[in-house]
C-alpha atoms as a PDB file:
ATOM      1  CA  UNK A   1     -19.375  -1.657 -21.273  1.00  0.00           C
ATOM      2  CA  UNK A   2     -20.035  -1.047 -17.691  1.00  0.00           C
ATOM      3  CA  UNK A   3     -22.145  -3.936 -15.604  1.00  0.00           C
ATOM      4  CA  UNK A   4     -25.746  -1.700 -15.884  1.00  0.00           C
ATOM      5  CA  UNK A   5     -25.254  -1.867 -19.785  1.00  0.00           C
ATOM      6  CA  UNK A   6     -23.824   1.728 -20.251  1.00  0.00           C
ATOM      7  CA  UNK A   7     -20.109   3.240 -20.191  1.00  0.00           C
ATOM      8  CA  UNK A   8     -21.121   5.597 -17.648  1.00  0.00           C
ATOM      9  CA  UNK A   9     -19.054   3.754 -15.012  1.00  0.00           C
ATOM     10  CA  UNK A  10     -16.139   3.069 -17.393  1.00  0.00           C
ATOM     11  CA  UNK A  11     -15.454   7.602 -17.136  1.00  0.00           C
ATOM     12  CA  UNK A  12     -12.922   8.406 -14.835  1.00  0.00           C
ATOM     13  CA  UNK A  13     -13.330  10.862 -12.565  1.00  0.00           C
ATOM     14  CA  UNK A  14     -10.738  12.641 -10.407  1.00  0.00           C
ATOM     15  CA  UNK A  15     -10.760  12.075  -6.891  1.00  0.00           C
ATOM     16  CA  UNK A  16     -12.714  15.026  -5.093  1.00  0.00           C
ATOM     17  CA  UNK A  17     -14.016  16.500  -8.131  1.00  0.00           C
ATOM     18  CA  UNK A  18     -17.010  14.422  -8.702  1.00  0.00           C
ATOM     19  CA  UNK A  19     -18.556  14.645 -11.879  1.00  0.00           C
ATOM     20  CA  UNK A  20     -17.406  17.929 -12.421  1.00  0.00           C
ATOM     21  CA  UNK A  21     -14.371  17.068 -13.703  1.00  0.00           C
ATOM     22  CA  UNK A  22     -13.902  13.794 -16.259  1.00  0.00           C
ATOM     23  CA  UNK A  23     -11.003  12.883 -17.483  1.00  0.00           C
ATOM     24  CA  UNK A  24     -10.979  13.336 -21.659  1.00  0.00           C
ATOM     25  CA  UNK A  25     -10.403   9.920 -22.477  1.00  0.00           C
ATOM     26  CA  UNK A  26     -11.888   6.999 -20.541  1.00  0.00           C
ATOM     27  CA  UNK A  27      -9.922   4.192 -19.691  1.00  0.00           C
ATOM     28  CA  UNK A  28     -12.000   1.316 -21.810  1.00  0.00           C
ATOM     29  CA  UNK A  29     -11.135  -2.150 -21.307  1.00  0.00           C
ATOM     30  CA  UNK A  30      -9.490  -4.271 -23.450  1.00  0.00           C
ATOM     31  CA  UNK A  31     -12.031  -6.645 -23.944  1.00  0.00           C
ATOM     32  CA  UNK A  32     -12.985  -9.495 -21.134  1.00  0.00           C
ATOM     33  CA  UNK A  33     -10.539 -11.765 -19.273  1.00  0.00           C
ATOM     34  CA  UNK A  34     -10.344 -15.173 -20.785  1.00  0.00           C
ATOM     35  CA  UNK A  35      -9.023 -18.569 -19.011  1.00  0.00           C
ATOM     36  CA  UNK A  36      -6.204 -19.704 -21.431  1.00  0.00           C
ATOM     37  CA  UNK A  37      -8.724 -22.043 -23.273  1.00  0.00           C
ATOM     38  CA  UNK A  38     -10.392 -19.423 -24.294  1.00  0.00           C
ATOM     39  CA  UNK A  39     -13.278 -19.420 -22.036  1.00  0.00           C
ATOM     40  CA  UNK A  40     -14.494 -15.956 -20.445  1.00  0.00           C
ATOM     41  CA  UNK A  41     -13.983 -15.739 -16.401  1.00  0.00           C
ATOM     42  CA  UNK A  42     -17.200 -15.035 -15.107  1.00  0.00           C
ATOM     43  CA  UNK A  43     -17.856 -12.763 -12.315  1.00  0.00           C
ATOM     44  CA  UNK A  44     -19.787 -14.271  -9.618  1.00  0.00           C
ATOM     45  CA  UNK A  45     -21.311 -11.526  -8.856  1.00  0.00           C
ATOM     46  CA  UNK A  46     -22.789 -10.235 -11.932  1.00  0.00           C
ATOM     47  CA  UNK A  47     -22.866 -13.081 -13.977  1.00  0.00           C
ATOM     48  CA  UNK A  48     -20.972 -11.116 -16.342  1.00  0.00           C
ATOM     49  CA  UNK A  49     -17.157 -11.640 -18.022  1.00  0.00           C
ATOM     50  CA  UNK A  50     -14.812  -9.805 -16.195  1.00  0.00           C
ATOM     51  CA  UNK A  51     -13.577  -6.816 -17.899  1.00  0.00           C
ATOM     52  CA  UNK A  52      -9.715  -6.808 -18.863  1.00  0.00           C
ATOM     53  CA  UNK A  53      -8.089  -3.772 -17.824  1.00  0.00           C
ATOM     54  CA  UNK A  54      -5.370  -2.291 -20.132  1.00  0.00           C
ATOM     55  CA  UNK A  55      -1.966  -4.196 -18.709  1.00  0.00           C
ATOM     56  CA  UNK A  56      -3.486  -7.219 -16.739  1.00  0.00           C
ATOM     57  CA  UNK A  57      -2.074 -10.850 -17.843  1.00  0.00           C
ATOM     58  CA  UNK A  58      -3.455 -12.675 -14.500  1.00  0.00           C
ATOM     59  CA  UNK A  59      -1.057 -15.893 -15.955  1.00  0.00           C
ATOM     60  CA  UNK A  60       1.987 -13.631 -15.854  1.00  0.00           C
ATOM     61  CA  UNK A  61       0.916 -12.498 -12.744  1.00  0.00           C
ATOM     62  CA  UNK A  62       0.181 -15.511 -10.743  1.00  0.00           C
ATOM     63  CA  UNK A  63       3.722 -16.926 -12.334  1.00  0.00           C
ATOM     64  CA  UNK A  64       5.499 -13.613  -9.966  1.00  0.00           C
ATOM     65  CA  UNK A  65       3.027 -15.341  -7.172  1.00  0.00           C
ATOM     66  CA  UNK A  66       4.520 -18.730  -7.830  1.00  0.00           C
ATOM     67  CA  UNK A  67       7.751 -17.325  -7.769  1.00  0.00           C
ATOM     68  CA  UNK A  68       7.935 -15.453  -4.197  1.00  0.00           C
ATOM     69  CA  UNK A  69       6.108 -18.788  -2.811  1.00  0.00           C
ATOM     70  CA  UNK A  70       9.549 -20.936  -4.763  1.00  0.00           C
ATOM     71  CA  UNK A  71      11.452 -18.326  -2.995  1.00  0.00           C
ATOM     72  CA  UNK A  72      10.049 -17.476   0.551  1.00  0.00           C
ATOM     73  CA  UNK A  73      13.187 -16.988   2.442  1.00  0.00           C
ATOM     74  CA  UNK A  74      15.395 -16.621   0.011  1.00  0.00           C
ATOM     75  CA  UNK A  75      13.932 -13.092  -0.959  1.00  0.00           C
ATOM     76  CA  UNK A  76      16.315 -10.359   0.850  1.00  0.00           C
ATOM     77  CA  UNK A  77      12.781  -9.369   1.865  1.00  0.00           C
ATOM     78  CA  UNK A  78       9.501 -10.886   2.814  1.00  0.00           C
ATOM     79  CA  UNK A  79       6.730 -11.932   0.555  1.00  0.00           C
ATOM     80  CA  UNK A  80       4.725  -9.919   2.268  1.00  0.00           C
ATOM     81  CA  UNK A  81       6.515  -6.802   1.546  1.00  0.00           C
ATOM     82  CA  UNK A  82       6.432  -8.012  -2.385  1.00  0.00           C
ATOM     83  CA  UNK A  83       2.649  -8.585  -2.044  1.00  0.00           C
ATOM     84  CA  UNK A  84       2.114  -5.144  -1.166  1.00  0.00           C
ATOM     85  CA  UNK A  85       4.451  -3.192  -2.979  1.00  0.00           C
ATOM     86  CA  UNK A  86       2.550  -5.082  -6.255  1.00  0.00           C
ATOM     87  CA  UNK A  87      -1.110  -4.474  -4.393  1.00  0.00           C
ATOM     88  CA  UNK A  88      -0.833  -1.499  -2.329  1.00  0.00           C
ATOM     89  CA  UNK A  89      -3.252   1.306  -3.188  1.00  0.00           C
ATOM     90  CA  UNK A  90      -1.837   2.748  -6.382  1.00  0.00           C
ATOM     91  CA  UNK A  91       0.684   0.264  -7.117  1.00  0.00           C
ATOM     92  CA  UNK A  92       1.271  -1.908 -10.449  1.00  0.00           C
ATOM     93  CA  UNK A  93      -1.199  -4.469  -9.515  1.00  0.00           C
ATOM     94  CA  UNK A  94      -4.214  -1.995  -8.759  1.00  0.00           C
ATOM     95  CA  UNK A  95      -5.979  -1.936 -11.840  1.00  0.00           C
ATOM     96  CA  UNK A  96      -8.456   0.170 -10.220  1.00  0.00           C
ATOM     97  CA  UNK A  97      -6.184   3.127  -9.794  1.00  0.00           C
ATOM     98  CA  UNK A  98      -3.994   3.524 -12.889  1.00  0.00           C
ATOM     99  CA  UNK A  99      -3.127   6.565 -12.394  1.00  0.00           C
ATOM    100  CA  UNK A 100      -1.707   6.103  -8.777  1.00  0.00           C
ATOM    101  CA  UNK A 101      -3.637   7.189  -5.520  1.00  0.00           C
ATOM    102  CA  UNK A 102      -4.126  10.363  -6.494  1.00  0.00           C
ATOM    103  CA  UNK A 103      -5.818   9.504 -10.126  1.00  0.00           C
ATOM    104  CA  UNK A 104      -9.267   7.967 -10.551  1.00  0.00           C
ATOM    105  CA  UNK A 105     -10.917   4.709  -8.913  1.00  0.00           C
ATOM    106  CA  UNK A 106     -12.101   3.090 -12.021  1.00  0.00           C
ATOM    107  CA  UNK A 107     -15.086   1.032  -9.951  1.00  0.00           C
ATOM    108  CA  UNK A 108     -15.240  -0.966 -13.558  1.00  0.00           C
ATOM    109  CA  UNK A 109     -12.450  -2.847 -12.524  1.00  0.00           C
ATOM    110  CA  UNK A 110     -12.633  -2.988  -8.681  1.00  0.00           C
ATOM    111  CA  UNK A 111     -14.051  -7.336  -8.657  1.00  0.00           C
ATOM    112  CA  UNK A 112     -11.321  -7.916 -11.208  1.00  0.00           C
ATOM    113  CA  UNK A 113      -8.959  -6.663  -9.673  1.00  0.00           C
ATOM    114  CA  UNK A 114      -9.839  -8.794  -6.273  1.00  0.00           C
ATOM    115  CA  UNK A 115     -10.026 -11.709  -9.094  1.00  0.00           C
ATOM    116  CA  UNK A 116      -5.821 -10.993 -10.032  1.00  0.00           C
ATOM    117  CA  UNK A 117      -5.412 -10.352  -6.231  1.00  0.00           C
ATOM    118  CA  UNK A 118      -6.617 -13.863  -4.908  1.00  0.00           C
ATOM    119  CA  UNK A 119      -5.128 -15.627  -7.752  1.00  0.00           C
ATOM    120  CA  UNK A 120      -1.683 -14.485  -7.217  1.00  0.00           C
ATOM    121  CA  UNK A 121      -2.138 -14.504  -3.891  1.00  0.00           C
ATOM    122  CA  UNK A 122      -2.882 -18.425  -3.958  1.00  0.00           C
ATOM    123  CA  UNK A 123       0.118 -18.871  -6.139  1.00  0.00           C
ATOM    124  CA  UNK A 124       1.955 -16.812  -3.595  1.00  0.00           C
ATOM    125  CA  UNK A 125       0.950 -19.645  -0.714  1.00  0.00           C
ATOM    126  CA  UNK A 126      -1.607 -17.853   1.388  1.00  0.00           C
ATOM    127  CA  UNK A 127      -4.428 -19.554   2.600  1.00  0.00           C
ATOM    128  CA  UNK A 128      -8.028 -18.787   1.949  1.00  0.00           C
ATOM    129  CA  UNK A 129      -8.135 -16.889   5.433  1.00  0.00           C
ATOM    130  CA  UNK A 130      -4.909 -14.717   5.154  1.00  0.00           C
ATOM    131  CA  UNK A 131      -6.178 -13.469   1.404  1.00  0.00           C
ATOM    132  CA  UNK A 132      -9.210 -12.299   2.587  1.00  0.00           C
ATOM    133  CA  UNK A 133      -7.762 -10.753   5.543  1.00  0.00           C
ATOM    134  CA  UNK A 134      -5.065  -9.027   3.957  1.00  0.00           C
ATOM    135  CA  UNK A 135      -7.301  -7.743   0.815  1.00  0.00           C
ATOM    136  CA  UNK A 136      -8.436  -5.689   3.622  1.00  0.00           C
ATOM    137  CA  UNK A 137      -5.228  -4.228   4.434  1.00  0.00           C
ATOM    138  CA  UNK A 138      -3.795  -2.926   0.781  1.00  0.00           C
END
């Protein structure tokens, strides 16, 4: 259920076709996120759970983090370059584009997907300043 206490943000619309054009089956979530004692992860923002998006396991994800920080250097290339291929517009870790850049922006999913972003990203050995200055950039 959408933040305003309807689905009507969970539909998917295709890019440039407004409401026109929804997809047939909206991507629901599958159910909230959950720290790993069971607790929801509440949004700042809206006081609300975070939604899970189909395919997000933020511990699995913040392990790859952990990983390219154990390896920086040893990588053949930079941790950047990993952080964006994951992050980049479309990419595996956009849970707000499933479908690629050329599918819907699922705004349901936009804050948790900034939530995955600076957690892996913390893992990954960035500071504060360089997450919120890159989260600008992919």
């Amino acid at each position: 259920m959408g933040t305003d206490g309807n689905q009507s943000n969970l539909i998917a619309y295709p890019i440039g076709q407004g409401s026109q054009a929804p997809l047939t089956t909206p991507i629901l979530p599958n159910g909230i996120l959950k720290y790993p004692d069971g607790q929801p992860v509440i949004d700042p923002i809206t006081n609300l759970p975070y939604p899970l998006p189909p395919g997000l396991n933020v511990s699995d994800n913040v392990g790859m983090g952990a990983a390219i920080a154990a390896a920086d250097g040893g990588f053949a290339v930079d941790k950047d370059v990993v952080m964006i291929g994951w992050f980049y517009k479309g990419q595996s870790e956009d849970y707000q584009r499933p479908l690629g850049t050329s599918g819907p922006f699922l705004k349901t999913y936009r804050d948790v997907t900034n939530y995955n972003y600076g957690a892996v990203s913390a893992a990954a050995g960035y500071t504060l300043d360089d997450t919120i200055f890159c989260a600008g950039e992919v």
